[in-house]
Protein backbone atom coordinates (compact mmCIF):
# COMPACT_ATOMS: atom_id res chain seq x y z
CA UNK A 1 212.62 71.03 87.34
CA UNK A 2 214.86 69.85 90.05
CA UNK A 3 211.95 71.07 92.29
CA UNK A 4 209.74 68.82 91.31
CA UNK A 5 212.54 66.21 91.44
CA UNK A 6 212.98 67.20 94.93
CA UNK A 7 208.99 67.04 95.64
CA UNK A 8 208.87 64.04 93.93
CA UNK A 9 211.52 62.24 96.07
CA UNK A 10 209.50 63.29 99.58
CA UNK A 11 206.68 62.06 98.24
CA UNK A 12 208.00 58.53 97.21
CA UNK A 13 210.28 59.01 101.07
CA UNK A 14 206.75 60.01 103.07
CA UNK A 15 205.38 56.05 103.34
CA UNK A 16 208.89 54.60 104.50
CA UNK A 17 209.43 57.34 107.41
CA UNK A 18 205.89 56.99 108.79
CA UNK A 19 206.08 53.29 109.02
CA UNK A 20 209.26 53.46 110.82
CA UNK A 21 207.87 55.46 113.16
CA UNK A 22 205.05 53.50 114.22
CA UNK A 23 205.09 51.32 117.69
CA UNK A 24 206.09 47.76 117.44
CA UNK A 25 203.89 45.10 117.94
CA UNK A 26 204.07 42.35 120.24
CA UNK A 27 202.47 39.09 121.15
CA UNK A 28 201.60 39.02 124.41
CA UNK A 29 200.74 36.17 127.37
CA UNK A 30 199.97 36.79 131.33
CA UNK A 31 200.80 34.11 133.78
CA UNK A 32 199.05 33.83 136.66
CA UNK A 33 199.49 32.61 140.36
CA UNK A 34 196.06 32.69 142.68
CA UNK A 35 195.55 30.86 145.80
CA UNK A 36 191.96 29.41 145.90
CA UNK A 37 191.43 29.58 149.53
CA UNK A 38 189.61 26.05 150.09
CA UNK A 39 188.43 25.52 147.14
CA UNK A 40 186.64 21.73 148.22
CA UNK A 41 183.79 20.25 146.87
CA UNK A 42 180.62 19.39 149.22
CA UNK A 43 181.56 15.47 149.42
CA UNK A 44 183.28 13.86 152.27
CA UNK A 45 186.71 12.22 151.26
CA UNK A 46 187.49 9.49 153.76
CA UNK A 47 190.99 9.84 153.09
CA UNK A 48 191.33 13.16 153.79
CA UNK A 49 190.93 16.25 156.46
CA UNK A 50 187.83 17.56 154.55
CA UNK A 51 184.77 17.46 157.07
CA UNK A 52 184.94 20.69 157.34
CA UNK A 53 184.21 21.22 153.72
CA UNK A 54 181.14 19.20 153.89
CA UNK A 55 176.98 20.19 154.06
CA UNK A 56 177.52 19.01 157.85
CA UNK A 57 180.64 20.45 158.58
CA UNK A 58 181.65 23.40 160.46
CA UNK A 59 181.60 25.65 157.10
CA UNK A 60 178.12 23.96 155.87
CA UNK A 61 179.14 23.88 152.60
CA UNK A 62 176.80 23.41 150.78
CA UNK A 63 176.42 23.23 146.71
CA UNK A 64 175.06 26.86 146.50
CA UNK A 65 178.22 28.02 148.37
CA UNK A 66 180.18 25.57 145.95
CA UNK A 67 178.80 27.03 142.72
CA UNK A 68 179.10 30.31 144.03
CA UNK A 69 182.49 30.36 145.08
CA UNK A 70 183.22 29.05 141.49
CA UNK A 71 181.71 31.73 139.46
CA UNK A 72 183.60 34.41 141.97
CA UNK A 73 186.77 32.70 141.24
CA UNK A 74 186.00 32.44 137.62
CA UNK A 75 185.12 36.35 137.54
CA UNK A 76 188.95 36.82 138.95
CA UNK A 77 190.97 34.66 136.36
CA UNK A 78 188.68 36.06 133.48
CA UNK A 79 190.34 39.78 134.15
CA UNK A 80 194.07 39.12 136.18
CA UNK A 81 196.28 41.40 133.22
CA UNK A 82 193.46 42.74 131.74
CA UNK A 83 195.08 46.50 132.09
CA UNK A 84 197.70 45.15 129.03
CA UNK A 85 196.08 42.25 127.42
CA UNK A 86 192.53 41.77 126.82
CA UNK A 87 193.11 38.18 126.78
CA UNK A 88 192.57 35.91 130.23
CA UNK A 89 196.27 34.12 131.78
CA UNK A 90 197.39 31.47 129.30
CA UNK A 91 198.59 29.87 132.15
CA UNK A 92 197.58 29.93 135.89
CA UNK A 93 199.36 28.37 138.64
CA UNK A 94 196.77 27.51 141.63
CA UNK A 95 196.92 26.12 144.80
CA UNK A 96 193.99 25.33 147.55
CA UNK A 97 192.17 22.84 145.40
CA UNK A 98 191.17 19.50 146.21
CA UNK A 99 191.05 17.36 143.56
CA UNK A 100 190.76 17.50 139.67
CA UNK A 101 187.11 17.23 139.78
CA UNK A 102 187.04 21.01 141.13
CA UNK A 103 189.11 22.27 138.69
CA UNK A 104 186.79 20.52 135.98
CA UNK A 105 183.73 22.48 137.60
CA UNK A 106 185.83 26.05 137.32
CA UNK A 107 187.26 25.96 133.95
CA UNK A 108 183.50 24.91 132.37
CA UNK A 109 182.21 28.03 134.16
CA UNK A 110 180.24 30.33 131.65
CA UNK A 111 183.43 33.18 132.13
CA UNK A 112 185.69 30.78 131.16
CA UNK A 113 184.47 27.84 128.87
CA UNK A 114 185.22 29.22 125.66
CA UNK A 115 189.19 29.94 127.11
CA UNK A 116 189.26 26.04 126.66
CA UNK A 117 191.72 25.58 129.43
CA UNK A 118 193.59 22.32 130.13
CA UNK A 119 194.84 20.73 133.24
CA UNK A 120 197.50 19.36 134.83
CA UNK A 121 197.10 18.27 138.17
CA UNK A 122 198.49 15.34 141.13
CA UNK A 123 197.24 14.50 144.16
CA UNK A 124 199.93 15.38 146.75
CA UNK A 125 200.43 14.03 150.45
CA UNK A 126 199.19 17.15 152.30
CA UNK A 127 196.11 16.09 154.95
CA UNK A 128 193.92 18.06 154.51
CA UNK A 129 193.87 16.89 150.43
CA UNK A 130 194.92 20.50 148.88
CA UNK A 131 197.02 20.43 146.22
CA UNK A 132 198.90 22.64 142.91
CA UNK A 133 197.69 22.31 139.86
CA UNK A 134 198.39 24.10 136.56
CA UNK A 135 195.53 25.42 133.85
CA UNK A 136 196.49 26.46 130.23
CA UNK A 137 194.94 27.95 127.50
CA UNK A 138 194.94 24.96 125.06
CA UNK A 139 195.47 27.22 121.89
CA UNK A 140 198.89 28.49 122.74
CA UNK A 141 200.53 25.86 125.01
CA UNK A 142 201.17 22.49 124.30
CA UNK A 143 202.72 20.63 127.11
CA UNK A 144 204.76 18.00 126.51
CA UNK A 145 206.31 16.95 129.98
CA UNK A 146 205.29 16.87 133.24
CA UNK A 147 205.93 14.97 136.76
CA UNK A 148 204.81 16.04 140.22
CA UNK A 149 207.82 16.35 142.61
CA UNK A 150 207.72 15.62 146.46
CA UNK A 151 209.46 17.73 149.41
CA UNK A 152 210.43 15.53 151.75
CA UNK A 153 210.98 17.43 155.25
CA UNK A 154 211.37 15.71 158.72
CA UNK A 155 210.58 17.03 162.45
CA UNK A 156 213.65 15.66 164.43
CA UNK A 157 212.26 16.99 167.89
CA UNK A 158 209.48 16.38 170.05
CA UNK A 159 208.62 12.88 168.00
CA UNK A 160 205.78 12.55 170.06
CA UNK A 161 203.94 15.39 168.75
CA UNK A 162 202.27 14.97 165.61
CA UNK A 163 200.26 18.41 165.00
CA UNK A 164 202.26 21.87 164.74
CA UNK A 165 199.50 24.49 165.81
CA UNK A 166 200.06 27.95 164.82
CA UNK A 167 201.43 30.53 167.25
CA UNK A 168 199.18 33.24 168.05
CA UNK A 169 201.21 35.84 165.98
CA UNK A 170 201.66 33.96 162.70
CA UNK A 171 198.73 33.73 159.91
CA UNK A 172 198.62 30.15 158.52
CA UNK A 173 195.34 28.52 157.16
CA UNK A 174 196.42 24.82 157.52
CA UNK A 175 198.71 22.69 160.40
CA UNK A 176 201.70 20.86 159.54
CA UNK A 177 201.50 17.23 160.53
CA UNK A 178 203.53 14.82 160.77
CA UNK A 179 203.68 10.99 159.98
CA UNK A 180 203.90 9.48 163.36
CA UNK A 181 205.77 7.06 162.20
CA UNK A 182 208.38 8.36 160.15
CA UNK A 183 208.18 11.73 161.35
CA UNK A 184 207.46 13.16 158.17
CA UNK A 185 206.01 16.41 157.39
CA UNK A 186 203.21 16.30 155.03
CA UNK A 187 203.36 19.34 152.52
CA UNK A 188 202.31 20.05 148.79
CA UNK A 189 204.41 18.48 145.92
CA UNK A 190 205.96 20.50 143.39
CA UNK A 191 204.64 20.75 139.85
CA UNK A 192 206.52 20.85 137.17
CA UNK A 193 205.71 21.49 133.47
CA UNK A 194 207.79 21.87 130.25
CA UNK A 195 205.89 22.62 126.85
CA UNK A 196 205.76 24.47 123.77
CA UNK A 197 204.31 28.11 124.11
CA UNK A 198 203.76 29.59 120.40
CA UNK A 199 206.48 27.04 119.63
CA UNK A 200 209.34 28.35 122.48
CA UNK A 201 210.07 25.94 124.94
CA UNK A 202 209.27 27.18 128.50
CA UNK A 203 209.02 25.32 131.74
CA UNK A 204 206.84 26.12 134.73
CA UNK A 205 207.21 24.84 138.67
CA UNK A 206 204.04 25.52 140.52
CA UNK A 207 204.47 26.01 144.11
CA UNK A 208 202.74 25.47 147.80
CA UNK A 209 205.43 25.58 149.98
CA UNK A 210 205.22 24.57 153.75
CA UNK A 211 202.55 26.54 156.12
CA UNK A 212 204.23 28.93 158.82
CA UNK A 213 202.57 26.39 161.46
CA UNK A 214 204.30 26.48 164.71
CA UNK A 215 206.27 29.58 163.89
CA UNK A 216 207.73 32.08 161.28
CA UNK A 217 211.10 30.74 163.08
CA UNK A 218 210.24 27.02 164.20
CA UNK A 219 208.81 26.26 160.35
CA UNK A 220 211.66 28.09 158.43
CA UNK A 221 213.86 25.45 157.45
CA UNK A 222 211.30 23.32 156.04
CA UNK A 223 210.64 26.40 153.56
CA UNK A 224 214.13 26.55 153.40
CA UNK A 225 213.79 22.78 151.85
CA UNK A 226 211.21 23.94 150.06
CA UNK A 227 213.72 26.67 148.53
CA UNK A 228 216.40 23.96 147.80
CA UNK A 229 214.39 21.81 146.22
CA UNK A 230 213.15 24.56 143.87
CA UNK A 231 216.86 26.00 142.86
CA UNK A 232 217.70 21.73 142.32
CA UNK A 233 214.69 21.32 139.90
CA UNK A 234 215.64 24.77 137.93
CA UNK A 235 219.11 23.16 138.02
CA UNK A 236 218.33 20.10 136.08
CA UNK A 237 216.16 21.73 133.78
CA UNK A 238 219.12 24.48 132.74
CA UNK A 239 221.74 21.55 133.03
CA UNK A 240 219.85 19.71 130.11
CA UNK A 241 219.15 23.31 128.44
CA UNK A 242 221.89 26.33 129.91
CA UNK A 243 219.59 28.56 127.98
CA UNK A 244 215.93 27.30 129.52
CA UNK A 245 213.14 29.47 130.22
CA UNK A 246 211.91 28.95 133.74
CA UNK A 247 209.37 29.98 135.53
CA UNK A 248 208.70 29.42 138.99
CA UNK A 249 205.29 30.67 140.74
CA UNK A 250 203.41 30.10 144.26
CA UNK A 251 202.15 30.44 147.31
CA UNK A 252 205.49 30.48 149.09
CA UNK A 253 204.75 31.22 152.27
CA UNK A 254 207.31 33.71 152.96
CA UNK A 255 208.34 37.11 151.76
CA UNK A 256 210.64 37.70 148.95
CA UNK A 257 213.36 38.65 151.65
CA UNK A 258 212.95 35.51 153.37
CA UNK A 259 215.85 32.93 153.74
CA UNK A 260 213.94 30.34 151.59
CA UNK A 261 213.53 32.55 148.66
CA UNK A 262 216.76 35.09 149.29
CA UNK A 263 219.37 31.93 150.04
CA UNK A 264 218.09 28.49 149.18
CA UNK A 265 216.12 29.81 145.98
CA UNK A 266 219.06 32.80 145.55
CA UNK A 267 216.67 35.01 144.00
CA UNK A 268 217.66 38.68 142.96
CA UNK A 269 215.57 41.95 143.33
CA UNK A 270 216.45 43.61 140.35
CA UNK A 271 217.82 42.55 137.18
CA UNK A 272 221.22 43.45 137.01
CA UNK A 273 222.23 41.50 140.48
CA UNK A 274 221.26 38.16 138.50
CA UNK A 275 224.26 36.14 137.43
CA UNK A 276 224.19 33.93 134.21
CA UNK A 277 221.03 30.77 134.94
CA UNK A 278 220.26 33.24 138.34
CA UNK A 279 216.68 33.97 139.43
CA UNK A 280 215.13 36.89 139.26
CA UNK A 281 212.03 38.33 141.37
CA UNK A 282 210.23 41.22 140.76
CA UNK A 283 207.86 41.38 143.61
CA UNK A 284 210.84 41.98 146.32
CA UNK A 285 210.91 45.68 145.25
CA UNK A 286 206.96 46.13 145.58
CA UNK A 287 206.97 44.17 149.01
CA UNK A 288 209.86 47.27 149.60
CA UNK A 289 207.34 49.48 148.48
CA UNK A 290 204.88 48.10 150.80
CA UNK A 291 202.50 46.23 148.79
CA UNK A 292 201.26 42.79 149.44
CA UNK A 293 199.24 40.41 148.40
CA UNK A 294 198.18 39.03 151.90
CA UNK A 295 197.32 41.16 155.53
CA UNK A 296 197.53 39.67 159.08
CA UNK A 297 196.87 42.32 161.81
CA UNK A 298 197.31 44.78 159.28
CA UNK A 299 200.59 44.19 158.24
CA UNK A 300 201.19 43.14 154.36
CA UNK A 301 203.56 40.51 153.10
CA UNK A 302 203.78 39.01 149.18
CA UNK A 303 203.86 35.12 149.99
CA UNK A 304 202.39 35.09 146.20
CA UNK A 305 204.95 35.34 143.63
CA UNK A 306 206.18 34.96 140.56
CA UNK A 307 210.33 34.42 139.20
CA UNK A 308 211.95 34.05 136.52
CA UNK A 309 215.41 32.58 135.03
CA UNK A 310 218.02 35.06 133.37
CA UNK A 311 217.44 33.50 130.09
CA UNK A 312 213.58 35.33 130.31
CA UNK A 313 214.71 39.05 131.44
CA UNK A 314 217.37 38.97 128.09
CA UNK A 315 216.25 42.46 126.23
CA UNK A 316 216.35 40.97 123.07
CA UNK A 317 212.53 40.63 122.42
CA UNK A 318 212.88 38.22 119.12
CA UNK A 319 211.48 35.47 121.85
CA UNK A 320 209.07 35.81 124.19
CA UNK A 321 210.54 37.11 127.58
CA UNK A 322 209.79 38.91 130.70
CA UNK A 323 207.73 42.33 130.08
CA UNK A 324 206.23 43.34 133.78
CA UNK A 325 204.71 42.03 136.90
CA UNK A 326 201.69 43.33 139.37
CA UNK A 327 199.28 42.31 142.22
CA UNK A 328 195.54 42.05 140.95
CA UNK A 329 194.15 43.80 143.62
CA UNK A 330 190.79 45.45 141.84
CA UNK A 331 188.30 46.97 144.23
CA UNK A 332 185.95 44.15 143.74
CA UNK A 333 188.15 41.45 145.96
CA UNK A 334 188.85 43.95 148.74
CA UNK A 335 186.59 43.77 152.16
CA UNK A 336 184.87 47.29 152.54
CA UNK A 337 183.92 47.32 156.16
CA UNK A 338 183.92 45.72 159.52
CA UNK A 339 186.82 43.61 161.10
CA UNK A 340 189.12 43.35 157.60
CA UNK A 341 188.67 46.45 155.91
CA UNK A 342 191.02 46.90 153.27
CA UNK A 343 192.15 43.05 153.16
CA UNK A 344 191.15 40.48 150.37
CA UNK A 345 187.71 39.53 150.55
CA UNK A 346 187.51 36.04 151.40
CA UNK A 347 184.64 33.21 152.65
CA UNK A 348 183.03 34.13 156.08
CA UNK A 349 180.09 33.01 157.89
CA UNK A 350 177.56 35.42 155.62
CA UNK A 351 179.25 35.76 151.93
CA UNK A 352 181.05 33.77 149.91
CA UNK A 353 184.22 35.90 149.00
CA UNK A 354 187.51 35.42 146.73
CA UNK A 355 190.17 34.67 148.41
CA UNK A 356 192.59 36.01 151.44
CA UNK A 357 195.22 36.02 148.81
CA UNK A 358 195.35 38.75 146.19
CA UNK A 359 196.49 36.89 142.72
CA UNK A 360 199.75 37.75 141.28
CA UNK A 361 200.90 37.82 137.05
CA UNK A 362 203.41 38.69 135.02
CA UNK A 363 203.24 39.36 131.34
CA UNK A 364 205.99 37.46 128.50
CA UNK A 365 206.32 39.47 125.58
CA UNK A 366 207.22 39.01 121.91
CA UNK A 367 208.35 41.18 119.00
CA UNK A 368 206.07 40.45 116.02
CA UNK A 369 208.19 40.68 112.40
């Protein structure tokens, strides 16, 4: 009798210890970062540096191109993350666009309609009309602030020079120039959003910070106030909210390692070196590792990347926080031969590539009850 008893009490015990030892589940979201790489539309803005862009401009861009650089970019933010979540980036930060009306054509692409992705987007000062923007899957982020901040940088010397040209030895895609004038230096603003993401407040600053135009060295401090200005904005948002979740994403221009990201920004490379509202950026220990996510002369740097405030790398997983980060560098965006083997496959004078960025992500996870 107390056999069965005993039997009896495994049997009624079996359903409890097998559900305990199942995984947990979680709810998962990928952010994104992914530099465009001119992505311009075919018509000539008189109030920008855009000829080039045109059907009679040095890249003859022409609608085909147009359409077909859109469905290659569209291909690209349909699978960034897809190795843990089946679902595209509820939120990419982009940079290299425009105008708006670009971002209109991507997001109604056939890879990407049914994502229903919003916008949020500002012109910004640069010349040559680029800009940051933000997309976001409509069905898990509401946003419920947003402003467009500028980075005001001056040249002090040589007044009478109003173009920086690249040395021969840096990689830059665009000039810094200058306001005659004023002596201003035109750059990208910075974007900043604050919504609701299941219901969790979360903020996100999308950045393009100043081109290394006329020098690693020469252009570093105007990174540097790039850096600053970053660090003040995550300041005001954790002085209204000691607890907020901040993200901050771009094309920065410089290496994790770099003065604007290691001193201005403060930004730690691992987890336990950030202090209480600290920053803390995963992609310094890949760029130790050697990885990058742009290659000049063969040599590999991560200007892309992605932080995040102390109050997202917390281990209690009850809110969504900080899971992992990774370069999406799939075969499919990498050159295979001639001149730039190896690098990111971008536009040249017979194919319309990617990009000469790789994009960057980084997943927020969530305990489910």
């Amino acid at each position: 009798m107390r056999v069965l008893r005993l039997i009896s009490f495994f049997i009624l015990l079996w359903p409890m210890v097998k559900l305990a030892g199942q995984p947990k589940k979680y709810s998962i979201h990928t952010v994104a970062f992914y530099n465009f790489e001119n992505l311009f539309d075919t018509i000539n803005d008189p109030n920008t540096n855009d000829d080039e862009w045109t059907p009679k401009g040095e890249q003859r861009w022409t609608a085909k191109k147009y359409n077909q650089k859109l469905q290659n970019l569209a291909r690209v933010l349909l699978e960034i993350g897809s190795s843990e979540n089946t679902n595209s980036p509820t939120f990419i930060g982009c940079s290299e666009i425009e105008n708006r009306g670009v971002l209109e054509d991507l997001i109604k692409e056939p890879k990407l309609i049914d994502k229903e992705f919003g916008i949020i987007h500002f012109d910004s000062p640069d010349k040559r009309g680029i800009d940051v923007a933000l997309l976001y899957q409509k069905k898990f982020f509401r946003p419920s602030t947003y402003t467009n901040i500028p980075l005001y940088v001056y040249k002090v010397e040589n007044k009478t020079k109003t173009v920086l040209k690249a040395e021969s030895d840096d990689k830059t895609d665009d000039n810094l120039e200058l306001n005659p004038e004023t002596n201003r230096v035109f750059t990208r603003d910075q974007l900043m959003v604050t919504g609701f993401l299941e219901g969790e407040e979360i903020s996100i600053i999308v950045n393009h910070w100043p081109s290394r135009s006329g020098g690693e060295k020469k252009s570093s401090p105007y990174r540097e106030a790039a850096g600053v200005l970053n660090r003040k904005i995550i300041d005001s948002l954790q002085e209204i909210n000691p607890n907020a979740k901040v993200i901050t994403l771009g094309d920065l221009n410089d290496g994790p390692y770099n003065k604007s990201v290691k001193m201005a920004l403060g930004a730690k490379a691992t987890k336990k070196e950030v202090p209480l509202m600290g920053i803390y950026n995963p992609f310094e220990e890949m760029a130790k590792k050697g990885l990058g996510t742009i290659a000049f002369r063969d040599s590999w740097d991560i200007f892309d990347q992605i932080m995040v405030s102390q109050s997202l790398i917390q281990e209690d997983f009850s809110t969504f926080k900080y899971w992992k980060a990774g370069i999406y560098n799939k075969p499919f965006l990498i050159q295979t031969s001639g001149q730039y083997k190896g690098y990111p496959k971008r536009h040249s004078a017979t194919e319309i590539g990617f990009s000469d960025h790789f994009p960057v992500y980084i997943y927020l996870i969530k305990e489910l009850k």
